[in-house]
C-alpha atoms as a PDB file:
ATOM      1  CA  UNK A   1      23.291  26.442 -35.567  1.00  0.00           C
ATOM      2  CA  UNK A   2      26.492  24.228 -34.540  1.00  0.00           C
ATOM      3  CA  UNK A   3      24.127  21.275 -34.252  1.00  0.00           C
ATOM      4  CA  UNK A   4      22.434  21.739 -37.265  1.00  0.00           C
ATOM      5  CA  UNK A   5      25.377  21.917 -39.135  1.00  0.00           C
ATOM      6  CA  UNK A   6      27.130  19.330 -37.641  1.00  0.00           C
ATOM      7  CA  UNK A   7      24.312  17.038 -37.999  1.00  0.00           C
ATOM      8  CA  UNK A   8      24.429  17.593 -41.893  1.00  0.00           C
ATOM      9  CA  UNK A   9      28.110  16.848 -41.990  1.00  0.00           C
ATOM     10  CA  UNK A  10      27.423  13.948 -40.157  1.00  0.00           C
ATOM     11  CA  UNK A  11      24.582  12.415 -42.987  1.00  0.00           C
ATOM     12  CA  UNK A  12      27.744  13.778 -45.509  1.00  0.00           C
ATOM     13  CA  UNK A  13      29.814  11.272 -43.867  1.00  0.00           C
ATOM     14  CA  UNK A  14      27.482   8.215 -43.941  1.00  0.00           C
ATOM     15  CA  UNK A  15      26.862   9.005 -47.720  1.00  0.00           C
ATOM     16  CA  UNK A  16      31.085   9.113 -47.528  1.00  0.00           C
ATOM     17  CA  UNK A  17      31.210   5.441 -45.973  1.00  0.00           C
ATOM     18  CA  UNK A  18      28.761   4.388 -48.134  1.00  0.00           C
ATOM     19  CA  UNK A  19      30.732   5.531 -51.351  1.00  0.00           C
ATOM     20  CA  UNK A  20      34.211   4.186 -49.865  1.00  0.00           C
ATOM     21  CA  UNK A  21      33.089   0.974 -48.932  1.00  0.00           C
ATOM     22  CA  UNK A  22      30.311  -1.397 -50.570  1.00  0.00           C
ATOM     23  CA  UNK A  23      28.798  -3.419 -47.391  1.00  0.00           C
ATOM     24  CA  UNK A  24      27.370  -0.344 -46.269  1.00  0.00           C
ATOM     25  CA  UNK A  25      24.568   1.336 -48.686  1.00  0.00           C
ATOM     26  CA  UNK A  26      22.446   4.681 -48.184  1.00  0.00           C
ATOM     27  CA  UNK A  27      19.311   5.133 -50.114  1.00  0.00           C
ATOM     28  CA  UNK A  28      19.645   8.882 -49.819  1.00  0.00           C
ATOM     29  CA  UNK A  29      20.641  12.420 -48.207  1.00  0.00           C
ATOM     30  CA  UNK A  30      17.328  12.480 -46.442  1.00  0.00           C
ATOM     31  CA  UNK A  31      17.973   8.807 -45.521  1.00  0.00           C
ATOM     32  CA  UNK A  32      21.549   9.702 -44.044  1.00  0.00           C
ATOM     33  CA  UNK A  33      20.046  12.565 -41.966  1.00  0.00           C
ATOM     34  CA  UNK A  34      17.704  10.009 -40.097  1.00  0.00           C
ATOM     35  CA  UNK A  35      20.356   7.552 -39.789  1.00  0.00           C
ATOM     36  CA  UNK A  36      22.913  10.165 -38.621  1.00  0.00           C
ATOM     37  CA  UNK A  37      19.991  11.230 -36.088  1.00  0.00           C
ATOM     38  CA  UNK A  38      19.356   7.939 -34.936  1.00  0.00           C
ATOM     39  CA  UNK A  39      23.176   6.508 -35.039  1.00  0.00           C
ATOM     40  CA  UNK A  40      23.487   9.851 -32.659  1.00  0.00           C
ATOM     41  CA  UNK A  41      20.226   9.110 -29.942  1.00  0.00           C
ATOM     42  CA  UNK A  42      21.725   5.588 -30.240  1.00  0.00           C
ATOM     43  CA  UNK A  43      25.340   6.599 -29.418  1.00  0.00           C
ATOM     44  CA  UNK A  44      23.995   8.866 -26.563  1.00  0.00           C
ATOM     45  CA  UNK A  45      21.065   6.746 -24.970  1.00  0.00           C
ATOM     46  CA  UNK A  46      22.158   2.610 -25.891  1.00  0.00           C
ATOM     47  CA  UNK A  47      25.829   3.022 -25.891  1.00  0.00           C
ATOM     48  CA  UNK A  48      26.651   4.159 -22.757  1.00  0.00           C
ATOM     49  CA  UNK A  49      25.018   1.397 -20.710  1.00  0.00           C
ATOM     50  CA  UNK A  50      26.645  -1.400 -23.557  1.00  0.00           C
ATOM     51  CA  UNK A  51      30.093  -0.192 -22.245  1.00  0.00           C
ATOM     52  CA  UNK A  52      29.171  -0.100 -18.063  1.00  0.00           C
ATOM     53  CA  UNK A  53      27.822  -3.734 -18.769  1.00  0.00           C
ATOM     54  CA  UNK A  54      30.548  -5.169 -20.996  1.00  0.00           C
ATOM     55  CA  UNK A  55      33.522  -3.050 -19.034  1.00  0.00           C
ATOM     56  CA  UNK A  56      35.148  -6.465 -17.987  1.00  0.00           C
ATOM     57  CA  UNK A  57      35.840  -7.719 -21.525  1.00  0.00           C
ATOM     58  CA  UNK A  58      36.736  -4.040 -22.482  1.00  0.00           C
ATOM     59  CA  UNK A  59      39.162  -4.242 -19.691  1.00  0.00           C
ATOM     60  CA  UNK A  60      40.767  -7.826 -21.142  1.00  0.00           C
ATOM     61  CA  UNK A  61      40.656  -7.040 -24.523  1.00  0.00           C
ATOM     62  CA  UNK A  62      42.304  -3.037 -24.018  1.00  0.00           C
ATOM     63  CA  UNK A  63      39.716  -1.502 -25.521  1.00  0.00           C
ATOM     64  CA  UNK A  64      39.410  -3.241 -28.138  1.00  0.00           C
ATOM     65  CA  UNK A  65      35.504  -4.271 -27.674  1.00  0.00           C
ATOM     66  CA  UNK A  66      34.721  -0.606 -27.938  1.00  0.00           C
ATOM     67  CA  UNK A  67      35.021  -1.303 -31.387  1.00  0.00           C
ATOM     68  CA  UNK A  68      32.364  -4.287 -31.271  1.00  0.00           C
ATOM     69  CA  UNK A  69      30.287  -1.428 -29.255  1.00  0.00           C
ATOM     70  CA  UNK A  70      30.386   0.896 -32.210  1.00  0.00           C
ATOM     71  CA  UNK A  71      29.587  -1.890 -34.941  1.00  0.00           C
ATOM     72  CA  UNK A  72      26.976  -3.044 -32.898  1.00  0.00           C
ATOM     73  CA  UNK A  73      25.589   0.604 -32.717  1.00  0.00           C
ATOM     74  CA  UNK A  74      25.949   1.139 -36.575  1.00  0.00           C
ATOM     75  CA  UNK A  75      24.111  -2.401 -37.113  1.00  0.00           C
ATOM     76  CA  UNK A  76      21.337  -1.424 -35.266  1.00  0.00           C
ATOM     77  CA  UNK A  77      20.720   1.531 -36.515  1.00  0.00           C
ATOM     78  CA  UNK A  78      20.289   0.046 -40.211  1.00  0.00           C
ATOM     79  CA  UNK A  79      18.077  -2.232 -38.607  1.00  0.00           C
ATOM     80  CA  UNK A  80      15.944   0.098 -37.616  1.00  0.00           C
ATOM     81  CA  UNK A  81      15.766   2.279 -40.715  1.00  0.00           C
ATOM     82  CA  UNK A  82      14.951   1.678 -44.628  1.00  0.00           C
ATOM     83  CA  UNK A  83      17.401   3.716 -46.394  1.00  0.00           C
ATOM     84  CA  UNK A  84      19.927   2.838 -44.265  1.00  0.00           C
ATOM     85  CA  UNK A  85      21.917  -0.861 -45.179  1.00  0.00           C
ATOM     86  CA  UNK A  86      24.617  -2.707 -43.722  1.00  0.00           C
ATOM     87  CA  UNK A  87      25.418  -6.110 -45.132  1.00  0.00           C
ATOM     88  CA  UNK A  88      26.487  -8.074 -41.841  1.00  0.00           C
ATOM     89  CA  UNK A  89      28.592  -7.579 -38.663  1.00  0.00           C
ATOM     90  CA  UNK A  90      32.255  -7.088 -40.637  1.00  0.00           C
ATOM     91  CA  UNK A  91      30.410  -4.364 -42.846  1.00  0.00           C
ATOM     92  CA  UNK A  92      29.129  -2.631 -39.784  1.00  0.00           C
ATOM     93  CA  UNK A  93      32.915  -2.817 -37.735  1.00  0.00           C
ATOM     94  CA  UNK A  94      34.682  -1.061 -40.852  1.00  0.00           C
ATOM     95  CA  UNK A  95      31.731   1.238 -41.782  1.00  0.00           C
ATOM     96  CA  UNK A  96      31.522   2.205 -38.100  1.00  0.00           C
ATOM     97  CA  UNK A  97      35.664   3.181 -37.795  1.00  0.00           C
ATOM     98  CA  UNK A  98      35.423   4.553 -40.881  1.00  0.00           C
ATOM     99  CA  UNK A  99      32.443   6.736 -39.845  1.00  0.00           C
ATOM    100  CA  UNK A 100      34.015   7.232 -36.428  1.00  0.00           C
ATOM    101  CA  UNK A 101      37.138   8.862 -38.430  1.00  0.00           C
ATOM    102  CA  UNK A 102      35.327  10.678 -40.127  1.00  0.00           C
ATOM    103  CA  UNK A 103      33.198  12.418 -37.060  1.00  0.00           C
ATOM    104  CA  UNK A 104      36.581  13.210 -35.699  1.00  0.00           C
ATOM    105  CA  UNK A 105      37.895  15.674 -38.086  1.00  0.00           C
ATOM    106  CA  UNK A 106      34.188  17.000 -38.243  1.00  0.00           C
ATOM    107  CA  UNK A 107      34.496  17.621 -34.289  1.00  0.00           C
ATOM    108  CA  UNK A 108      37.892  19.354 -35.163  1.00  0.00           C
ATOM    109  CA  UNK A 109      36.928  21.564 -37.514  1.00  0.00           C
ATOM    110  CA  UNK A 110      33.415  22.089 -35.995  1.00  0.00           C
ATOM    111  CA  UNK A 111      35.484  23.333 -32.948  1.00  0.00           C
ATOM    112  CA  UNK A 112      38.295  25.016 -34.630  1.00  0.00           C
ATOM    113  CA  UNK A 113      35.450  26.861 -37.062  1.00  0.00           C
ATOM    114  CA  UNK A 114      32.988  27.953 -33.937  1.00  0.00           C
ATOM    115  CA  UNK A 115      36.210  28.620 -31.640  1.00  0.00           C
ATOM    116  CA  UNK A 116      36.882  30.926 -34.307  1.00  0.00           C
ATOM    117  CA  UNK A 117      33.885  32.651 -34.247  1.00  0.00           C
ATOM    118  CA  UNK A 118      33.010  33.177 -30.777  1.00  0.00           C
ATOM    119  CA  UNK A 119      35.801  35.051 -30.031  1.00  0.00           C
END
């Protein structure tokens, strides 16, 4: 149930990003569900092998080329999908923190909500 749900507050938030800021478009709430599913197989199958190979510039830049990760991530996801649009590179680096902000206070309330519950 905890995925479920979380995976429909994720799609919420890509409609979110996609009403805050105009480079990034989504067709619909079916649309965002795929694109949350495949930003999250991305995120869990590509991503972690992007940072191994590219830890030297992480390590020079502080960090800072995690962010590049995540745009990269977000751009290739509406690459691979129709309902899903990003208009270039810049659009995916601010739609990506501003999605990434956005799953943070999900993951907090998701765990504050199910803490809750469980006990």
């Amino acid at each position: 149930m905890k995925i479920i749900v979380r995976w429909m507050l994720l799609a919420a938030a890509l409609l979110l990003v996609a009403n805050l800021y105009p480079g990034v478009a989504v067709a619909s709430f079916s649309a965002a569900l795929i694109a949350a599913l495949v930003l999250g197989l991305l995120n869990t199958l590509v991503r972690p092998l992007l940072v191994v190979l590219t830890f030297p510039v992480t390590l020079v830049t502080l960090g800072l080329f995690l962010f590049v990760i995540n745009a990269l991530m977000f751009w290739a996801a509406a690459s691979l999908l129709d309902g899903f649009n990003v208009a270039g590179f810049g659009a995916a680096l601010i739609g990506s923190v501003i999605y990434s902000l956005c799953s943070m206070v999900i993951d907090v309330a998701m765990e504050r909500l199910f803490s809750r519950s469980d006990t």
